[in-house]
N, C-alpha and C. Protein backbone atom coordinates (compact mmCIF):
# COMPACT_ATOMS: atom_id res chain seq x y z
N UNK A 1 -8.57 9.60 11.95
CA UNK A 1 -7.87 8.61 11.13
C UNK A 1 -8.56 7.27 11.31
N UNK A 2 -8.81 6.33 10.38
CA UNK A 2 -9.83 5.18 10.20
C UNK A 2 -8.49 4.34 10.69
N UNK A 3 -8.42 3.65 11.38
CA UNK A 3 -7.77 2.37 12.25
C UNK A 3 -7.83 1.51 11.49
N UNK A 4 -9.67 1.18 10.78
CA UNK A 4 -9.82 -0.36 10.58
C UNK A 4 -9.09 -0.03 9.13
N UNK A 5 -8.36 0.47 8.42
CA UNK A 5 -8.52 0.39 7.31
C UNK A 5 -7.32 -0.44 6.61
N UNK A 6 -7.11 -0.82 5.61
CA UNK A 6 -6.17 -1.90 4.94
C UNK A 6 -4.22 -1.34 4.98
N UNK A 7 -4.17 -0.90 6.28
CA UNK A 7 -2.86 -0.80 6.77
C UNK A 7 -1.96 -1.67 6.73
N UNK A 8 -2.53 -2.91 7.54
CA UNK A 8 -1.89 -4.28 7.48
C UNK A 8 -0.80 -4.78 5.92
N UNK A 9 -1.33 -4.06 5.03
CA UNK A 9 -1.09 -4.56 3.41
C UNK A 9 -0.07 -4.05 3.45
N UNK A 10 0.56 -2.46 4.43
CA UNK A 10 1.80 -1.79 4.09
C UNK A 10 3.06 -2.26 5.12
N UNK A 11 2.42 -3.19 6.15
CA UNK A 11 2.82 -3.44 7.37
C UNK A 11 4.39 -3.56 7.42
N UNK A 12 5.47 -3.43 7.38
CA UNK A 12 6.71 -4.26 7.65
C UNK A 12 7.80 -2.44 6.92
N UNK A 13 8.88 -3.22 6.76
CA UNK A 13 10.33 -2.39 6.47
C UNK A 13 10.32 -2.99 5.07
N UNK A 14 10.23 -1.66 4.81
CA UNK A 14 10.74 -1.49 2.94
C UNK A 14 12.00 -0.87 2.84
N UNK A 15 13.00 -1.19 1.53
CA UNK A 15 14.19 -0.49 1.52
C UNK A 15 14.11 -0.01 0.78
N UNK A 16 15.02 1.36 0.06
CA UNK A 16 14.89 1.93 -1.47
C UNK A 16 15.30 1.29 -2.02
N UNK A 17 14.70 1.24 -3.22
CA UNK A 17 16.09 0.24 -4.77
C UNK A 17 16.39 1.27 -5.68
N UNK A 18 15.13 2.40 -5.94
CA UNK A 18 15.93 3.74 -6.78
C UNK A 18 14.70 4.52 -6.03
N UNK A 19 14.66 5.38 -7.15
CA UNK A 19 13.93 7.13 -7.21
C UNK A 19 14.42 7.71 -8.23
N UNK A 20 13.42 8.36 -8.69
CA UNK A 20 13.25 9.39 -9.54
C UNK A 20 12.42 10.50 -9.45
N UNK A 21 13.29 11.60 -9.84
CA UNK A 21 12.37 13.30 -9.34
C UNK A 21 12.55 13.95 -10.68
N UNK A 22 11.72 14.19 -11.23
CA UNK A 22 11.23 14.95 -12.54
C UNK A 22 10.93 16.00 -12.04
N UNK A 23 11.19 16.98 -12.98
CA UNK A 23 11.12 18.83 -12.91
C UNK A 23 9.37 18.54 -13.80
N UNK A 24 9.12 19.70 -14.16
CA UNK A 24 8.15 19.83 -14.65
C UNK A 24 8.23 19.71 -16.19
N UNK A 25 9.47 20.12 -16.75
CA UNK A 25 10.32 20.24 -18.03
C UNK A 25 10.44 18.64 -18.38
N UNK A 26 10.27 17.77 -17.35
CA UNK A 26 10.59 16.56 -17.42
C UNK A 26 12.24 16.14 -17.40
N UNK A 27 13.17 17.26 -16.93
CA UNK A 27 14.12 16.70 -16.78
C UNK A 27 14.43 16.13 -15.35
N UNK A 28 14.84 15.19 -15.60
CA UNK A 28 15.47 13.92 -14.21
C UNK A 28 16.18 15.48 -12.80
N UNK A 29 16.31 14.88 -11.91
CA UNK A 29 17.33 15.64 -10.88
C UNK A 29 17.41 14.65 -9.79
N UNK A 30 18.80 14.47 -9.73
CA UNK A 30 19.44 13.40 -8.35
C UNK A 30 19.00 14.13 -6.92
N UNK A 31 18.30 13.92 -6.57
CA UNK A 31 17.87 14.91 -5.57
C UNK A 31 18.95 14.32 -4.11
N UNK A 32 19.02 12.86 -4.07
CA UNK A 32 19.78 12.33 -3.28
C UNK A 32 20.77 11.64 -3.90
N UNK A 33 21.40 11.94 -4.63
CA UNK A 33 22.78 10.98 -5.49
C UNK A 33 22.23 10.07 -5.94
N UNK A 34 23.29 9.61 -6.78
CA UNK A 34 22.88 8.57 -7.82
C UNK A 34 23.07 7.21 -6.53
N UNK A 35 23.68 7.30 -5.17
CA UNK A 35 23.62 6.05 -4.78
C UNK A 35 22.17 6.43 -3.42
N UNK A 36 21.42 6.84 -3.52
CA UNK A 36 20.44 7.06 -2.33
C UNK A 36 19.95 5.67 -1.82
N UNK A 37 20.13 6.02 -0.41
CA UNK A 37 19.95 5.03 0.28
C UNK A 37 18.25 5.42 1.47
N UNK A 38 17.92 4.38 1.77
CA UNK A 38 16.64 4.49 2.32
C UNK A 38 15.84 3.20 2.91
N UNK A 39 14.90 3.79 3.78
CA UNK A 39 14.18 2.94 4.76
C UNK A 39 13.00 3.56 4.85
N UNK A 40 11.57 2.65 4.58
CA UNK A 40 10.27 3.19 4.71
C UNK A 40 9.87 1.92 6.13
N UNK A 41 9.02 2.52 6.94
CA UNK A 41 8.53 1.46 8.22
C UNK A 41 7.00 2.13 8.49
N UNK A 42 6.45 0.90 8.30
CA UNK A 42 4.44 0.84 8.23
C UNK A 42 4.47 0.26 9.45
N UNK A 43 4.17 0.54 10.92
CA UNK A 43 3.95 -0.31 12.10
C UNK A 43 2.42 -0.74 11.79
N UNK A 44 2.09 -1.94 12.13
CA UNK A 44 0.61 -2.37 12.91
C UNK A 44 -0.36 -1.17 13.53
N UNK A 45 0.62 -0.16 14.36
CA UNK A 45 -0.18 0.86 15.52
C UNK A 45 -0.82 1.82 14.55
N UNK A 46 -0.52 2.12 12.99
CA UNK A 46 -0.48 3.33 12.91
C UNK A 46 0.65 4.28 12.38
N UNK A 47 1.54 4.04 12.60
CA UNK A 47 2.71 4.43 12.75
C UNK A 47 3.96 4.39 11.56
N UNK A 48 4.74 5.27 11.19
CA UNK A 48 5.44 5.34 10.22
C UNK A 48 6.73 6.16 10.45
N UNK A 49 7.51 6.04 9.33
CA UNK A 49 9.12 6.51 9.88
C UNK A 49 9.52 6.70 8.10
N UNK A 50 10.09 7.64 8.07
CA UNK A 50 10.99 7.23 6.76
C UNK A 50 12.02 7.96 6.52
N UNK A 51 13.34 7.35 6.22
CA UNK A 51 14.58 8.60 6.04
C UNK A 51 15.42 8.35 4.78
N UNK A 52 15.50 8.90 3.96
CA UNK A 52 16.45 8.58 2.58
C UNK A 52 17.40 9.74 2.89
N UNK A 53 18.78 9.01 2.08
CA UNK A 53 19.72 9.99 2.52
C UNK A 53 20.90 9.56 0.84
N UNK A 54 21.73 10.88 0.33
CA UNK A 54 22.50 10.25 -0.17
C UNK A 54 23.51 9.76 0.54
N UNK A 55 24.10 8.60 -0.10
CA UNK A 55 24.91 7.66 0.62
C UNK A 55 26.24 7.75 0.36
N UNK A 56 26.71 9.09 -0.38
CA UNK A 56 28.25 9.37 -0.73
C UNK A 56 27.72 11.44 0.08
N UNK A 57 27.34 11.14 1.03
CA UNK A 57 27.85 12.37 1.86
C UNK A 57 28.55 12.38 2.34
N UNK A 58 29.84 13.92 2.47
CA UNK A 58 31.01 13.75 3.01
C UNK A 58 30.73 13.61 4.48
N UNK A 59 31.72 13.53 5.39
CA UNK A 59 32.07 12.99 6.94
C UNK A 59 31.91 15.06 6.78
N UNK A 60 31.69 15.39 8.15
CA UNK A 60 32.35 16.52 8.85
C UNK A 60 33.62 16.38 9.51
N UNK A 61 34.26 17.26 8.67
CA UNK A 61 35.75 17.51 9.69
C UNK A 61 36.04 17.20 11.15
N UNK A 62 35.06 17.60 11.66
CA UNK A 62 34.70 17.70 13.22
C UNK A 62 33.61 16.31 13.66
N UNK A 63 34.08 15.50 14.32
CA UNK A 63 33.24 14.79 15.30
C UNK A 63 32.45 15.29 15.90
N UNK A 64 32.93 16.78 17.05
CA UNK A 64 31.54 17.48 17.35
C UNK A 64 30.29 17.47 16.56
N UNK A 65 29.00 16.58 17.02
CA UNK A 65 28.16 16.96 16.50
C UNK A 65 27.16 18.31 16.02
N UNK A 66 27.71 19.32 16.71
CA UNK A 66 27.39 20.96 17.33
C UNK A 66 28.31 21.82 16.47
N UNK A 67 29.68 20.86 15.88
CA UNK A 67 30.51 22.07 15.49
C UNK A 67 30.72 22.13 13.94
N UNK A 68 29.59 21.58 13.22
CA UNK A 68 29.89 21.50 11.48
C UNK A 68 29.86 22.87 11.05
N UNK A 69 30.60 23.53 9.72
CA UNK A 69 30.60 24.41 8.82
C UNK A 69 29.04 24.80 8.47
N UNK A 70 28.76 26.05 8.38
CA UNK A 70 27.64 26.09 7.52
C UNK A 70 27.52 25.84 6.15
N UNK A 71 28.57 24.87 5.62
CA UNK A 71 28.76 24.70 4.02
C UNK A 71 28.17 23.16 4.63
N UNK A 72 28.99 22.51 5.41
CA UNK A 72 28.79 21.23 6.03
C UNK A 72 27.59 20.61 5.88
N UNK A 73 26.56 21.41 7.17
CA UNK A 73 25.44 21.74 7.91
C UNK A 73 24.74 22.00 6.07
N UNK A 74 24.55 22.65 5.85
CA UNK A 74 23.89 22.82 3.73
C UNK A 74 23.78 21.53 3.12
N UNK A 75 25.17 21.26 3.41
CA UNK A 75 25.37 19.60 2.56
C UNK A 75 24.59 18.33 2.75
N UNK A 76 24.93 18.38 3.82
CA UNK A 76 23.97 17.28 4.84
C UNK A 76 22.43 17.27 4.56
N UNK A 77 21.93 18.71 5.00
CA UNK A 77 20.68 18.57 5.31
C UNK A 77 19.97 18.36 3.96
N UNK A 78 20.81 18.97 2.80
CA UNK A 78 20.09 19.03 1.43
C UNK A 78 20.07 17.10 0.62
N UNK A 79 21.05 16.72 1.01
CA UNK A 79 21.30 15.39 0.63
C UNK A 79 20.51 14.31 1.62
N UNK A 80 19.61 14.83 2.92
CA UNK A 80 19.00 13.75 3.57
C UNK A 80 17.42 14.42 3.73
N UNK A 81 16.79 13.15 3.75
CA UNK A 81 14.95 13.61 4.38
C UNK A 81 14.88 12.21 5.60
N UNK A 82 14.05 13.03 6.34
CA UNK A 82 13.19 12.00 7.23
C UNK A 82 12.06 12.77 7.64
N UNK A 83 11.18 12.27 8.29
CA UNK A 83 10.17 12.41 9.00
C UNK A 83 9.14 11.23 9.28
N UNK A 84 8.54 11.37 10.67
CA UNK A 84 7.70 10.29 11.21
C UNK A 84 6.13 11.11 11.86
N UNK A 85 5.20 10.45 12.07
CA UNK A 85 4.36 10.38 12.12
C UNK A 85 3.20 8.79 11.89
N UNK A 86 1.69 9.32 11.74
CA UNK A 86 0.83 8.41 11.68
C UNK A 86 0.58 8.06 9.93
N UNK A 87 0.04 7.59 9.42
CA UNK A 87 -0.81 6.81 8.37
C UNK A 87 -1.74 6.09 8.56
N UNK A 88 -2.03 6.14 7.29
CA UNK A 88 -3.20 5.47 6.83
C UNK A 88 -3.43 5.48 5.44
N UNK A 89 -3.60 4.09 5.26
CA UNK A 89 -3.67 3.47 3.44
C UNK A 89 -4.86 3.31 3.32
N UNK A 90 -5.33 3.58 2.19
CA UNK A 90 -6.53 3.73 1.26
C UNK A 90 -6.35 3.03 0.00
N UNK A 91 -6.47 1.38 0.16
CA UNK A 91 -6.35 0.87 -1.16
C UNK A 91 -7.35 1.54 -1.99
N UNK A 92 -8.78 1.51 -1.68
CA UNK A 92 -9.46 2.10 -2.84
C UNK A 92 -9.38 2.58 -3.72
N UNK A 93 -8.29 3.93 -2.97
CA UNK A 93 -7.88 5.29 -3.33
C UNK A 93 -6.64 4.72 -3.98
N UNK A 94 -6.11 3.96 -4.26
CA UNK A 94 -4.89 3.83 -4.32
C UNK A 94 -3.33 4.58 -3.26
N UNK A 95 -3.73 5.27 -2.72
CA UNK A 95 -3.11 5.94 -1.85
C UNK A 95 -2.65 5.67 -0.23
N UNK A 96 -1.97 6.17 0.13
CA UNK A 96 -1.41 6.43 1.52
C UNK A 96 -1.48 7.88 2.49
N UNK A 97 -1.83 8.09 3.06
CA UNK A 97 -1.99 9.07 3.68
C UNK A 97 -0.51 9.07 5.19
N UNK A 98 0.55 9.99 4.91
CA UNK A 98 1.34 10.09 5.42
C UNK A 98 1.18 11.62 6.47
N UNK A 99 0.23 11.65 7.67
CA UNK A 99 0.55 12.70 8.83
C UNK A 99 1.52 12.59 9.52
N UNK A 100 2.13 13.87 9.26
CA UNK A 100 3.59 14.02 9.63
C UNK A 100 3.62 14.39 10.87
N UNK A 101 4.16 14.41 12.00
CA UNK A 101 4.43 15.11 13.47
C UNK A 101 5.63 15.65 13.33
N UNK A 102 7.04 14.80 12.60
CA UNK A 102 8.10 16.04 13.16
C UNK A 102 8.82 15.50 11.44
N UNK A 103 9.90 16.52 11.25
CA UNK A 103 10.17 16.31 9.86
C UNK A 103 11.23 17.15 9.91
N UNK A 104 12.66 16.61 8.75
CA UNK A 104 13.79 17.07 9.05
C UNK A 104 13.72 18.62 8.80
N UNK A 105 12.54 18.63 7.45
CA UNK A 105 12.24 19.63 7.18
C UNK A 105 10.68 20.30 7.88
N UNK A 106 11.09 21.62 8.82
CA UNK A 106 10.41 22.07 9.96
C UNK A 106 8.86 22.30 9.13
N UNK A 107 8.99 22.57 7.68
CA UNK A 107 7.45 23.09 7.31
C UNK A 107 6.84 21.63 6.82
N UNK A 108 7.17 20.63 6.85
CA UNK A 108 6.38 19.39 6.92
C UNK A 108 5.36 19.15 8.56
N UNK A 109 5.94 19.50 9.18
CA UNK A 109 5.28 19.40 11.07
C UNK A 109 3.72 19.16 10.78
N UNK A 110 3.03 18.73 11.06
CA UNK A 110 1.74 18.61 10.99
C UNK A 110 0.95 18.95 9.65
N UNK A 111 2.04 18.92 8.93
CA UNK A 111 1.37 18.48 7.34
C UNK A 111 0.92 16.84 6.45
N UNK A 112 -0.28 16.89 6.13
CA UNK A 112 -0.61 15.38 5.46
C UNK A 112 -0.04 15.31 4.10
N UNK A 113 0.64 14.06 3.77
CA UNK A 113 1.05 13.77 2.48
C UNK A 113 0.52 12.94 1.51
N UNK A 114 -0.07 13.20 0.67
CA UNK A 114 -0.39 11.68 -0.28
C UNK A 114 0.62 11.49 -0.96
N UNK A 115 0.24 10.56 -0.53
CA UNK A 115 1.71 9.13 -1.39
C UNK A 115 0.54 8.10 -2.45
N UNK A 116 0.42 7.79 -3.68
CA UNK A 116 0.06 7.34 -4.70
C UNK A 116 0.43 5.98 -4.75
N UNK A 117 -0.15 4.78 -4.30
CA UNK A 117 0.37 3.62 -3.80
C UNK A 117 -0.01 2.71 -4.62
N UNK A 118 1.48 1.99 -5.41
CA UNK A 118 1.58 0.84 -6.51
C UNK A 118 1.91 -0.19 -5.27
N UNK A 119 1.70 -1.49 -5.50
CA UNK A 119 1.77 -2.41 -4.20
C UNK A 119 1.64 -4.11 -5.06
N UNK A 120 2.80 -5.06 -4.57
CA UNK A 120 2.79 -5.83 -5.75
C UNK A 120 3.70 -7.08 -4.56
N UNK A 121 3.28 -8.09 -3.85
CA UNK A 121 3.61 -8.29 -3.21
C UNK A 121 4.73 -7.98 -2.07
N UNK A 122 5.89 -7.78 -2.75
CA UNK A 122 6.82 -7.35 -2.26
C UNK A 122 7.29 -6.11 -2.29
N UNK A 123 6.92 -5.44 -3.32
CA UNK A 123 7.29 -4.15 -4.15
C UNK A 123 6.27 -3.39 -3.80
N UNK A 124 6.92 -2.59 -3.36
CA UNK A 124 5.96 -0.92 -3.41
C UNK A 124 6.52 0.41 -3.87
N UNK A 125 5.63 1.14 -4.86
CA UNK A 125 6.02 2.00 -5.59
C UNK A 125 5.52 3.37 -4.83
N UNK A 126 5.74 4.22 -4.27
CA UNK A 126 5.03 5.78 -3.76
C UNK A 126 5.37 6.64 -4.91
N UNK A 127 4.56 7.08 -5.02
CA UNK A 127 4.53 8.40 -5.83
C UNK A 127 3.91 10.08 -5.66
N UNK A 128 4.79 10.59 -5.50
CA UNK A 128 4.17 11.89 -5.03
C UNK A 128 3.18 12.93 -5.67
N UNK A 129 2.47 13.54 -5.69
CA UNK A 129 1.59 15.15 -6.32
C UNK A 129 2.89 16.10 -6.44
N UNK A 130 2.21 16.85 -7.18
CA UNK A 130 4.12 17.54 -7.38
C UNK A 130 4.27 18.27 -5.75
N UNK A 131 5.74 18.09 -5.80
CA UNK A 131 6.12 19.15 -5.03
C UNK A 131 7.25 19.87 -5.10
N UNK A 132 7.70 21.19 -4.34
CA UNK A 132 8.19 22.55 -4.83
C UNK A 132 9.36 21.61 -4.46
N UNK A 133 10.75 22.04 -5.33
CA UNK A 133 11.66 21.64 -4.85
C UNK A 133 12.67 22.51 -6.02
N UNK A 134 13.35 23.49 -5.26
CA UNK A 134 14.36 24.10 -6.40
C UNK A 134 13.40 25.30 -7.51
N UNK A 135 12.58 25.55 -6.81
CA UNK A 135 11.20 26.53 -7.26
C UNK A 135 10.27 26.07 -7.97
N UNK A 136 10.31 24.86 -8.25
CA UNK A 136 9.70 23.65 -9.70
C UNK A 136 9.17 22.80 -8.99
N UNK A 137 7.89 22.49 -9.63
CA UNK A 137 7.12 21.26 -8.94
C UNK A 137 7.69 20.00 -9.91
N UNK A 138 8.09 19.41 -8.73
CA UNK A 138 8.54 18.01 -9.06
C UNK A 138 7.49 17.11 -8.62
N UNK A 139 7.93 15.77 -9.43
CA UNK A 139 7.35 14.32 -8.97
C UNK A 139 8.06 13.42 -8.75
N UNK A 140 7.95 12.92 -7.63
CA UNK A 140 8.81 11.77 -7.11
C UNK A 140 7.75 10.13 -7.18
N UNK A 141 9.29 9.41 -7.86
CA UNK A 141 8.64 8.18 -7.60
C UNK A 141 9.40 6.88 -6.88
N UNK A 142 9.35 6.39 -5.30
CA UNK A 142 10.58 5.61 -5.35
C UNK A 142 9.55 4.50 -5.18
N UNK A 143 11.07 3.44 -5.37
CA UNK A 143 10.38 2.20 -5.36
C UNK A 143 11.57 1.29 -4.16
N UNK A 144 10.37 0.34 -3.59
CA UNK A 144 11.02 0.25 -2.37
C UNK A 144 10.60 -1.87 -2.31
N UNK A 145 11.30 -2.08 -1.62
CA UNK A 145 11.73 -3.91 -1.73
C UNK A 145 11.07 -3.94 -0.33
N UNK A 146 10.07 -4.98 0.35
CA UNK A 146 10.19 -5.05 1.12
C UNK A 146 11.59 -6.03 1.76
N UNK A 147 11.10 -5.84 3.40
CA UNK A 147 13.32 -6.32 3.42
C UNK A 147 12.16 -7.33 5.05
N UNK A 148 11.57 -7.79 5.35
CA UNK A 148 10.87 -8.53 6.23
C UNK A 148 9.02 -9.15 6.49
């Protein structure tokens, strides 16, 4: 992974303001509710974090963290993403290079992501290559405020 490269440009905490996930058909799908909430983080080191979640998920019955429904446990996991790892931005390329280490979802683990990078002082747009979601390659595009 190139260190020297124009990282600095992604540096700080971005928040979501929307998203959009297109089927291939081109129809829309709320993948995280119409209110999705989210946090992207570019460290200085290298380093990255990101978790969107919908933001009208129900509570579990149970406080036990150990003791949710498997309807529960479905709900949850389908309505949230995270994963962290390293990066590296490639203005050239227009792109971001997102290496994943751990991910909510287990077959991300040591998978690289390109992210398609619009960048506008404050505003940054990612955009994904399709991916499988619901058997259909989708495209995601969120757009994110920086918040520092």
């Amino acid at each position: 992974m190139n260190l020297e490269s124009d990282n600095h440009k992604l540096v700080g905490s971005w928040f979501l303001e929307k998203y959009t996930v297109t089927k291939s058909n081109n129809h829309p799908i709320l993948l995280w509710g119409k209110h999705a909430s989210g946090l992207i983080i570019y460290l200085e080191n290298g380093h990255m974090s990101v978790q969107v979640s919908d933001a009208d998920r129900p509570n579990f019955i149970n406080d036990d963290l150990r003791a949710a429904s498997t309807e529960e446990i479905t709900r949850a996991f389908t309505g949230y993403t995270a994963y962290f790892g390293k990066y590296e931005y490639q203005e050239k390329n227009n792109c971001v290079l997102h290496f994943v280490e751990q991910s909510v979802f287990p077959n991300w683990n040591g998978v690289t992501h390109t992210r398609y990078v619009s960048l506008d002082d404050n505003k940054l747009i990612l955009r994904t290559p399709p991916i499988l979601i619901d058997g259909d390659a989708c495209e995601m595009q969120m757009f994110w405020q920086r918040i520092d």
